[in-house]
Protein backbone atom coordinates (compact mmCIF):
# COMPACT_ATOMS: atom_id res chain seq x y z
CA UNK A 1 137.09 145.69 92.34
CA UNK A 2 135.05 146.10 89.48
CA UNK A 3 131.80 145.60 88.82
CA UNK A 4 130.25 143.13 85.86
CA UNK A 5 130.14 145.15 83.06
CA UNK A 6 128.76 143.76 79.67
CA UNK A 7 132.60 142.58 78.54
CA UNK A 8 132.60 140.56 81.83
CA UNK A 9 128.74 138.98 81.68
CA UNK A 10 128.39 135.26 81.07
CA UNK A 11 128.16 133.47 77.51
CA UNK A 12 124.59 132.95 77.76
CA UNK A 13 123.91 136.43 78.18
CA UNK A 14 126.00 137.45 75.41
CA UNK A 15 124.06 135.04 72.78
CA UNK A 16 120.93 136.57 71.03
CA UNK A 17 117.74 135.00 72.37
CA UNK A 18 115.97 134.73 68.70
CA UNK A 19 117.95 133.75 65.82
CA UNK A 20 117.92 136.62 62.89
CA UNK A 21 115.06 135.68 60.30
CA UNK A 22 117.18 134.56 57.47
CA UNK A 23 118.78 132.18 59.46
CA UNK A 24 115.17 130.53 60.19
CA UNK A 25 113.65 127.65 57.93
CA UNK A 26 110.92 128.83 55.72
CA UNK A 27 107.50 127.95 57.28
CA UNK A 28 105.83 125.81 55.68
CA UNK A 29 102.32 127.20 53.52
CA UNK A 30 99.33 125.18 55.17
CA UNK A 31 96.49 123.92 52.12
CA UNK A 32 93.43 126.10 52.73
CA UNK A 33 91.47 124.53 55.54
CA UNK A 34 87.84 123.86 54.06
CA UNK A 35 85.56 123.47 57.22
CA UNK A 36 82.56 120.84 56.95
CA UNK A 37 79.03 121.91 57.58
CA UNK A 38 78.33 120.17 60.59
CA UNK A 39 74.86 117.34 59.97
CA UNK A 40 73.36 118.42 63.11
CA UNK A 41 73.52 120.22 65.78
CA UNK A 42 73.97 118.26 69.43
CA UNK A 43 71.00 118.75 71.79
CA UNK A 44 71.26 119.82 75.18
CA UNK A 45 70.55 117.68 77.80
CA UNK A 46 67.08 119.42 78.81
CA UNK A 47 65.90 118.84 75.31
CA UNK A 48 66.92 115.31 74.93
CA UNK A 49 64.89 112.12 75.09
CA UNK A 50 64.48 110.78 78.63
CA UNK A 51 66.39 107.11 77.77
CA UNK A 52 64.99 104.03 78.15
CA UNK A 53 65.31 101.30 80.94
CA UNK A 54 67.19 98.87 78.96
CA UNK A 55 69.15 101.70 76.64
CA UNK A 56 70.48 102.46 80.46
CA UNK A 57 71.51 98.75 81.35
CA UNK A 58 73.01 98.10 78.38
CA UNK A 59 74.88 101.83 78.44
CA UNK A 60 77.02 101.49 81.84
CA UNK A 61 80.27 100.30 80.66
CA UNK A 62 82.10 97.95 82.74
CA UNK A 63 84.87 99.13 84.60
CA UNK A 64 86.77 96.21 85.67
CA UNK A 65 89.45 94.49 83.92
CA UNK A 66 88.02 90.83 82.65
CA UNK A 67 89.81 88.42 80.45
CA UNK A 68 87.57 87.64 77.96
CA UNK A 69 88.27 84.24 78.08
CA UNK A 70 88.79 83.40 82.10
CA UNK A 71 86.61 80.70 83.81
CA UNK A 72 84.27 81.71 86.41
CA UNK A 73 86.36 81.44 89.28
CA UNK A 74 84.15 79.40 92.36
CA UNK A 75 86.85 79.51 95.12
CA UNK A 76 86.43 81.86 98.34
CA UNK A 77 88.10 84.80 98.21
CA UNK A 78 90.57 85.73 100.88
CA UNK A 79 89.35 86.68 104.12
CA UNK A 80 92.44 88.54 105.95
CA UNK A 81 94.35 91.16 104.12
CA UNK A 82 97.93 90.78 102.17
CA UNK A 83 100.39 92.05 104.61
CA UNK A 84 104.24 92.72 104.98
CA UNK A 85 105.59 92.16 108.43
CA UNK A 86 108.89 93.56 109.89
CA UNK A 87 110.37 90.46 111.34
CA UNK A 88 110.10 88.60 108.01
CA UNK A 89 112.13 91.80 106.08
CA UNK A 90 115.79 91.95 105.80
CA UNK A 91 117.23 94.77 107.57
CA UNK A 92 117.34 97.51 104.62
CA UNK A 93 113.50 97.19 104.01
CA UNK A 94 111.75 99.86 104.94
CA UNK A 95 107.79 99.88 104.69
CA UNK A 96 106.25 102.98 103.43
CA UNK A 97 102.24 103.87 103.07
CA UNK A 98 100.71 101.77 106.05
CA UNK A 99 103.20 98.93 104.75
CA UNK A 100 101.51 98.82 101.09
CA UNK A 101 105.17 99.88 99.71
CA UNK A 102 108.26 98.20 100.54
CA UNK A 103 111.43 100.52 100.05
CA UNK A 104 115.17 99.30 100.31
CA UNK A 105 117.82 101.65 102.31
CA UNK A 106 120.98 102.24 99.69
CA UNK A 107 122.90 104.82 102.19
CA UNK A 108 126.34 103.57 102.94
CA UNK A 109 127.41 100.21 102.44
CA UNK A 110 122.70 98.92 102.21
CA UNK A 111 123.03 99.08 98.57
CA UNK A 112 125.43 96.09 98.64
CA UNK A 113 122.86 94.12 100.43
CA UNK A 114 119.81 92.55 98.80
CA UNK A 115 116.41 93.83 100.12
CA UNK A 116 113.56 91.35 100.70
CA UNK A 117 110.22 90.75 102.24
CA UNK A 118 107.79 87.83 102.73
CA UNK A 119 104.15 88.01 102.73
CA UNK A 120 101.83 86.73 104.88
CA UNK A 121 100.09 85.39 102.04
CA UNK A 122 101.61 83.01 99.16
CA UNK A 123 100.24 81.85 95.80
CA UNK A 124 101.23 78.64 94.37
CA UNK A 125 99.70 78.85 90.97
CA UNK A 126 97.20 81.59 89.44
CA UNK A 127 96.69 84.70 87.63
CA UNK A 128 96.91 86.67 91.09
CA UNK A 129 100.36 87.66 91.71
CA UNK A 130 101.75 90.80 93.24
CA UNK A 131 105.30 92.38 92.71
């Protein structure tokens, strides 16, 4: 037996790693960058003005998704959570993450069979659906 020599070393060792520079593109010539004089320089925080009662109300940004255009909606909301039980799955469901995730079995001949689930909950009409 002989050992790998260089004649005997794979193709991807044998291939240069950097292409020669005259096979290269030119690079392009960037336009001289002028840099703006900046207006003003940003104050720290310890030097800034203490803000204002209403500047702060008005400031907080919502975080919540809201149609701009939805009705206030007067109904109750739900009082018992949105579950998935096991003896209303088929048999290739699998519930993952406390139930939160539903996950269909494909080993063997699962992935022939359809995978479904029903909730304890149902909506008939609505914005509020869940996947």
């Amino acid at each position: 037996l002989k050992p790998f020599g260089r004649e005997h070393s794979p193709p991807s060792r044998r291939l240069p790693l950097v292409p020669p520079p005259d096979n290269m593109a030119p690079k392009r010539k960037s336009a001289a960058k002028t840099e703006e004089p900046k207006a003003k320089e940003p104050k720290l925080a310890a030097e800034a003005e203490p803000a204002r009662a209403d500047d702060v109300a008005t400031a907080a940004p919502d975080t919540s998704e809201k149609e701009a255009d939805a009705p206030a909606d007067k109904r109750a909301c739900m009082k018992e959570e949105v579950t998935f039980h096991a003896h209303d799955t088929t048999l290739n469901v699998v519930p993952a993450m406390g139930g939160k995730i539903l996950c269909p079995l494909t080993e063997g001949g699962l992935q022939y069979l359809v995978a479904g689930a029903r909730a304890s909950a149902g909506v008939k009409a609505g914005r509020y659906m869940y996947e």
